[in-house]
PDB file of N, CA and C in Angstrom:
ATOM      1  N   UNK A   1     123.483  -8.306 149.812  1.00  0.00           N
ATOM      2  CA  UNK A   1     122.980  -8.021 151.146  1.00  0.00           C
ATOM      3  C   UNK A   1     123.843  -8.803 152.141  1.00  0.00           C
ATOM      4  N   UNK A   2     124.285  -8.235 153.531  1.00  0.00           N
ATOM      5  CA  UNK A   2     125.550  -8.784 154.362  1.00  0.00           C
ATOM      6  C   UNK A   2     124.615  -9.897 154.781  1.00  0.00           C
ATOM      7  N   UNK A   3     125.027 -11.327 155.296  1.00  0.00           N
ATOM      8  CA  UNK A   3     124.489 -12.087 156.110  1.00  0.00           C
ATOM      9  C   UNK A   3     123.578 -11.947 156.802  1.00  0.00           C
ATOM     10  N   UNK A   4     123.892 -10.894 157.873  1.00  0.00           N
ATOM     11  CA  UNK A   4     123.145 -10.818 159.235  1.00  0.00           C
ATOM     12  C   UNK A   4     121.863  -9.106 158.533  1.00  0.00           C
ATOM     13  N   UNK A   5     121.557  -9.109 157.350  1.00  0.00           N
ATOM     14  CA  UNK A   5     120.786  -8.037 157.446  1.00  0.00           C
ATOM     15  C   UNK A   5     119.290  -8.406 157.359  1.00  0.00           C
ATOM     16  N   UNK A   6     118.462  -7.455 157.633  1.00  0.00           N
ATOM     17  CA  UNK A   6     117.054  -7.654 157.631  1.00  0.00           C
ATOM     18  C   UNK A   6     116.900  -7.730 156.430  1.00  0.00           C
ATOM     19  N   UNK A   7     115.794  -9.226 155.720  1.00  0.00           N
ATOM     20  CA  UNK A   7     115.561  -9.468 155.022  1.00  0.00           C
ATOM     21  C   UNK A   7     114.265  -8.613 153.861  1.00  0.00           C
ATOM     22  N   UNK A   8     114.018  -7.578 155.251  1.00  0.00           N
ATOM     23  CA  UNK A   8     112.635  -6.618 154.675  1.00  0.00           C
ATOM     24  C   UNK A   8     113.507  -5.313 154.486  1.00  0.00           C
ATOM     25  N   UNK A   9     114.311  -4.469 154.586  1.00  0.00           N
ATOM     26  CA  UNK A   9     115.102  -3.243 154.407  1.00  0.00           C
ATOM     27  C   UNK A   9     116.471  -3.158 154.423  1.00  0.00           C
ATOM     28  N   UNK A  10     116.841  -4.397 154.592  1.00  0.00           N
ATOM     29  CA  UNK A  10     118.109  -4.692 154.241  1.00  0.00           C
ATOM     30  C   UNK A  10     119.247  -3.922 155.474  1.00  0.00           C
ATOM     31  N   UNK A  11     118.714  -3.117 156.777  1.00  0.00           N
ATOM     32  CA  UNK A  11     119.525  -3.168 158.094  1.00  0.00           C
ATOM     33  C   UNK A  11     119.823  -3.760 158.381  1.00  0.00           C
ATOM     34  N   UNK A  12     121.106  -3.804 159.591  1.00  0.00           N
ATOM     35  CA  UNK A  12     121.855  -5.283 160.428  1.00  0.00           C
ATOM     36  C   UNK A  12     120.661  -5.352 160.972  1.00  0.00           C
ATOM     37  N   UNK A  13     120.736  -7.087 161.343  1.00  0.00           N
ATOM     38  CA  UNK A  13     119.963  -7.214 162.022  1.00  0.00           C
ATOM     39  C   UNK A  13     119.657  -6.834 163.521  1.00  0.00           C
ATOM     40  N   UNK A  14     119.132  -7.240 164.644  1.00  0.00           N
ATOM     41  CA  UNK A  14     119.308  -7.539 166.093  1.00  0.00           C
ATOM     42  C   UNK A  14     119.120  -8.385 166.734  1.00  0.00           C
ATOM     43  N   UNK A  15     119.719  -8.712 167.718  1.00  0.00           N
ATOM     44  CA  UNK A  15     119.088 -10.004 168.361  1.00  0.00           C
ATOM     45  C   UNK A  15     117.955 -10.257 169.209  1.00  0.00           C
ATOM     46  N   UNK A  16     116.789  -9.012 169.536  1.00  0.00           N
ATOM     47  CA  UNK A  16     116.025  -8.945 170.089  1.00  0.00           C
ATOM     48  C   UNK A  16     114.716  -9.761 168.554  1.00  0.00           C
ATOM     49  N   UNK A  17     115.223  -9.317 167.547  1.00  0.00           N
ATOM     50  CA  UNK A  17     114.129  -9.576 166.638  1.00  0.00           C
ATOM     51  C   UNK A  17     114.621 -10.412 165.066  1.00  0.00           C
ATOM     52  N   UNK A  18     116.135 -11.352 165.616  1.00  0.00           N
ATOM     53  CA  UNK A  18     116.426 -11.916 164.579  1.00  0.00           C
ATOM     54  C   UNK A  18     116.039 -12.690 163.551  1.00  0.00           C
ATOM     55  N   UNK A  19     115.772 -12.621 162.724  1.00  0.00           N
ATOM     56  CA  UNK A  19     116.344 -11.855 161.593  1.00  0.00           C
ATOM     57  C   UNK A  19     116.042 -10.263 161.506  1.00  0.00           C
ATOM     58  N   UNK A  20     115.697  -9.891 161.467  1.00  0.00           N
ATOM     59  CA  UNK A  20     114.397  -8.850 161.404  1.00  0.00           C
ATOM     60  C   UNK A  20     115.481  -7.610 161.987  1.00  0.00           C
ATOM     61  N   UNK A  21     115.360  -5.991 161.821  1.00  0.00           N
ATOM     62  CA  UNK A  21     116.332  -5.307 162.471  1.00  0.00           C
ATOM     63  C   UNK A  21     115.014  -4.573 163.623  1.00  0.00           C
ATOM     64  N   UNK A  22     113.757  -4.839 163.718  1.00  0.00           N
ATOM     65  CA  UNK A  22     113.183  -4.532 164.366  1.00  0.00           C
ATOM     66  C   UNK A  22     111.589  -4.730 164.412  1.00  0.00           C
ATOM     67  N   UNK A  23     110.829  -4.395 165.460  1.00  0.00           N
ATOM     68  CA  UNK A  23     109.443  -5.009 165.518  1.00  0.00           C
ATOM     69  C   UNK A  23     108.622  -4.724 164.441  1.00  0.00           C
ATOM     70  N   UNK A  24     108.478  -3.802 163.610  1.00  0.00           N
ATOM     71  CA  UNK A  24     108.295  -3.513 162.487  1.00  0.00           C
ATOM     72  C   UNK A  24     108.514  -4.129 161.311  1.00  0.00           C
ATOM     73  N   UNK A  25     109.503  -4.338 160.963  1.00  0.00           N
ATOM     74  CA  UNK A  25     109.995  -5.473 160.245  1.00  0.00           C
ATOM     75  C   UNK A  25     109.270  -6.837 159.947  1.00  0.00           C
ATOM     76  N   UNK A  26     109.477  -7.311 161.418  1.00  0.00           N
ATOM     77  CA  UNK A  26     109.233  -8.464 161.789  1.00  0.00           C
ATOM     78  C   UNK A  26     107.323  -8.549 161.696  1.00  0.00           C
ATOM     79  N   UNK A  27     107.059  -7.512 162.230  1.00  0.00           N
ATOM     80  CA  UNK A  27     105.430  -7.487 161.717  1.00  0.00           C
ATOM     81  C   UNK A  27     104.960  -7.620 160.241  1.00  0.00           C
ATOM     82  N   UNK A  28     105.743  -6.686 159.677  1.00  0.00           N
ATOM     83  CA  UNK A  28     105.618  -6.589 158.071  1.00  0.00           C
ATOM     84  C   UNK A  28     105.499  -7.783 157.198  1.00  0.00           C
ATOM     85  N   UNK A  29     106.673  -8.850 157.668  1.00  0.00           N
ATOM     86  CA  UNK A  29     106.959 -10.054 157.302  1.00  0.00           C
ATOM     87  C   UNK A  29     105.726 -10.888 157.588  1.00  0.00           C
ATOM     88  N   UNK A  30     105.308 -10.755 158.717  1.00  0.00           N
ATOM     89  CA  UNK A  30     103.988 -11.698 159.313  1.00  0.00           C
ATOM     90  C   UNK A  30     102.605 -11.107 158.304  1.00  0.00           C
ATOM     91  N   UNK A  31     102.913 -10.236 158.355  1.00  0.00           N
ATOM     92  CA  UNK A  31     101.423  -9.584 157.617  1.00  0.00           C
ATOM     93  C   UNK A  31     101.681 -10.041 155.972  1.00  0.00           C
ATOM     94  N   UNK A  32     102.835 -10.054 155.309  1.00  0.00           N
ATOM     95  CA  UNK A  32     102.996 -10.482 154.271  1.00  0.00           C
ATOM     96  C   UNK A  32     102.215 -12.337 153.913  1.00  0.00           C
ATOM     97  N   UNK A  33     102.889 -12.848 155.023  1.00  0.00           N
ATOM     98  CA  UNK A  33     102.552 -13.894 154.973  1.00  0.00           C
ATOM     99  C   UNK A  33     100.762 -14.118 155.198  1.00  0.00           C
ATOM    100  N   UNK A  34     100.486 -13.629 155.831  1.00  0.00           N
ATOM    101  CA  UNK A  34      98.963 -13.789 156.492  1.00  0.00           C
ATOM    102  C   UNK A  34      97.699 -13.193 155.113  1.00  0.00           C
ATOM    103  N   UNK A  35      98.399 -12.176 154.433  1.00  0.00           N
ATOM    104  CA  UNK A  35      97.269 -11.537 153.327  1.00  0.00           C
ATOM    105  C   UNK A  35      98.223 -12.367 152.162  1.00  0.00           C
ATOM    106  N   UNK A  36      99.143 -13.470 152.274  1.00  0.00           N
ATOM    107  CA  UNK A  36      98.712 -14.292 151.377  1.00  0.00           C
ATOM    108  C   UNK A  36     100.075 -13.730 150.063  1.00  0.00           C
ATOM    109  N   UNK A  37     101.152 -12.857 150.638  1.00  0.00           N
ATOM    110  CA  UNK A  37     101.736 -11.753 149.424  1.00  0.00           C
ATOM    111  C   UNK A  37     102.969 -12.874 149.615  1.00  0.00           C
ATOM    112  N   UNK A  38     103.373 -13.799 150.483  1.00  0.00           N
ATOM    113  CA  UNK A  38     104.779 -15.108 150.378  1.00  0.00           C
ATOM    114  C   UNK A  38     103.624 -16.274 149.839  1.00  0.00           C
ATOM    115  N   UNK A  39     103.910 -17.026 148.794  1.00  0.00           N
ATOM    116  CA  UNK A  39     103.369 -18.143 148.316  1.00  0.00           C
ATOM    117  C   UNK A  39     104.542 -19.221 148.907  1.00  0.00           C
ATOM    118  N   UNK A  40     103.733 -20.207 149.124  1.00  0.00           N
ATOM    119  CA  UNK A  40     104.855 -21.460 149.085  1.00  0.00           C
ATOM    120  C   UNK A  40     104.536 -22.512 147.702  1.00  0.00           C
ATOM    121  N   UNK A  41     104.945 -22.509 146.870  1.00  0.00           N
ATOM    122  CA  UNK A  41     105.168 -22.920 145.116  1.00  0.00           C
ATOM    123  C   UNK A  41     105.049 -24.338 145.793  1.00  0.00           C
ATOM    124  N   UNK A  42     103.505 -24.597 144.793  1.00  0.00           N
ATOM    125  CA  UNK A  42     103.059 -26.590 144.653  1.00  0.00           C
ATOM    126  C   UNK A  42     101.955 -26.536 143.720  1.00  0.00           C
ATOM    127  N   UNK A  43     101.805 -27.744 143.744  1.00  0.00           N
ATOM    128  CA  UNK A  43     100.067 -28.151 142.564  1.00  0.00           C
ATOM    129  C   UNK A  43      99.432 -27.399 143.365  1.00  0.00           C
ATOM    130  N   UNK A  44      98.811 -26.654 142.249  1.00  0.00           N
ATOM    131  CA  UNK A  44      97.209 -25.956 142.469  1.00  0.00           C
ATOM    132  C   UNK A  44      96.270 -27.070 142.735  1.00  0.00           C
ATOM    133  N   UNK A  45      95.984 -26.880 143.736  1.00  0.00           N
ATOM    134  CA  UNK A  45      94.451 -27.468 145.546  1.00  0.00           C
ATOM    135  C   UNK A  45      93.566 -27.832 144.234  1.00  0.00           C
ATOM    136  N   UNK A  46      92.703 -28.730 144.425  1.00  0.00           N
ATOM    137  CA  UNK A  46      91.907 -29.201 143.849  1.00  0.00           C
ATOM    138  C   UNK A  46      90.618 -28.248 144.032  1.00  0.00           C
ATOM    139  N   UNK A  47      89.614 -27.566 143.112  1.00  0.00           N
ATOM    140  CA  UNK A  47      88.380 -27.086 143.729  1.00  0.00           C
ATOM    141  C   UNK A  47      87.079 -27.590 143.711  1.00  0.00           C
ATOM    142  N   UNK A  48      86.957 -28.665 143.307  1.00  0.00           N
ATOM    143  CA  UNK A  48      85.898 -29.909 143.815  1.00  0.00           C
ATOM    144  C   UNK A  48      86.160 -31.199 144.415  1.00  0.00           C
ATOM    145  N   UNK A  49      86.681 -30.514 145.453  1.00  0.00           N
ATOM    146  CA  UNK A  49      87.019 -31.502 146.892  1.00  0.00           C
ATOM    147  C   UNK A  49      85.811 -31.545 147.745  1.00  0.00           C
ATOM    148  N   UNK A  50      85.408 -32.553 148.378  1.00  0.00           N
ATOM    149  CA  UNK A  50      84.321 -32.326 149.515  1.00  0.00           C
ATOM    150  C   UNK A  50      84.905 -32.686 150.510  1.00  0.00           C
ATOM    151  N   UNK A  51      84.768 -32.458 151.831  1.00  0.00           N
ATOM    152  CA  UNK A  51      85.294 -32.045 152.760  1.00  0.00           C
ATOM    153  C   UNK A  51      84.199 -32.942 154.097  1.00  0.00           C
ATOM    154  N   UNK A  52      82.955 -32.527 152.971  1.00  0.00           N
ATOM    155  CA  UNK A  52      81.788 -33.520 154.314  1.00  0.00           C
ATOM    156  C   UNK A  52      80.872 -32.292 154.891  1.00  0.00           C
ATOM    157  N   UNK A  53      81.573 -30.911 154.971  1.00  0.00           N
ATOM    158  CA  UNK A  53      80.972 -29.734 155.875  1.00  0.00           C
ATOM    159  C   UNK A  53      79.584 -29.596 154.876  1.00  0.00           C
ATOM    160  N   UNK A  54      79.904 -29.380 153.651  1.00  0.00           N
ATOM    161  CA  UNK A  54      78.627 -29.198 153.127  1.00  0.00           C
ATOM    162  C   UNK A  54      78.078 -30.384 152.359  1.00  0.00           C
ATOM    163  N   UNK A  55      78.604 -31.379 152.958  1.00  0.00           N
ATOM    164  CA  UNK A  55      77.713 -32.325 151.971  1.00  0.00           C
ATOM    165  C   UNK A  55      76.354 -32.953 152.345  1.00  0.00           C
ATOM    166  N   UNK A  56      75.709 -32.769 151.528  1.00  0.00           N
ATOM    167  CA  UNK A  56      74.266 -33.502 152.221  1.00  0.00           C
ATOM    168  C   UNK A  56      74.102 -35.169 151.607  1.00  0.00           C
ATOM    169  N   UNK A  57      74.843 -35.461 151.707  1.00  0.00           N
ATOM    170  CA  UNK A  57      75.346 -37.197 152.332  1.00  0.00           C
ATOM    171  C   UNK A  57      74.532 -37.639 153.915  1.00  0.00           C
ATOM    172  N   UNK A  58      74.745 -36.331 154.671  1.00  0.00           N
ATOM    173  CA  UNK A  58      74.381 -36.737 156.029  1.00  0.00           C
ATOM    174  C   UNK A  58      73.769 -35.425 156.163  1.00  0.00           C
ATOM    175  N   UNK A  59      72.001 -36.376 156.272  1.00  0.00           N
ATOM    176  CA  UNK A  59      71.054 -35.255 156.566  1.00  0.00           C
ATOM    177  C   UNK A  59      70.952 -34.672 157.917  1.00  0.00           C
ATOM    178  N   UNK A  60      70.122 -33.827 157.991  1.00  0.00           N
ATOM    179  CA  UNK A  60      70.358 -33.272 159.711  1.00  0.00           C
ATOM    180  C   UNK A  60      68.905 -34.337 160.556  1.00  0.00           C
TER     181      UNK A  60
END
């Protein structure tokens, strides 16, 4: 793939939406990220963490 191409369809890019060759693109990428489909690779989150929100430590 050349340098300057969109990383989602592989077009030159533009400079209105760089990297990206257009608003589409560039949406696609965001939505990828947002439903979670780009991971960023680390230790798996602990799932008995408390946080305090639900702890009844502190009554109402």
């Amino acid at each position: 793939m050349p340098r300057d191409a969109c990383p989602i369809c592989g077009k030159p890019g533009t400079a209105d939406f760089k990297p990206f060759c257009s608003r589409g693109c560039k949406d696609r990428d965001l939505l990828q990220w947002l439903g979670e489909g780009y991971r960023v690779p680390g230790e798996p989150a602990e799932t008995n963490v408390h946080s305090g929100l639900d702890s009844h430590e502190f009554p109402d």
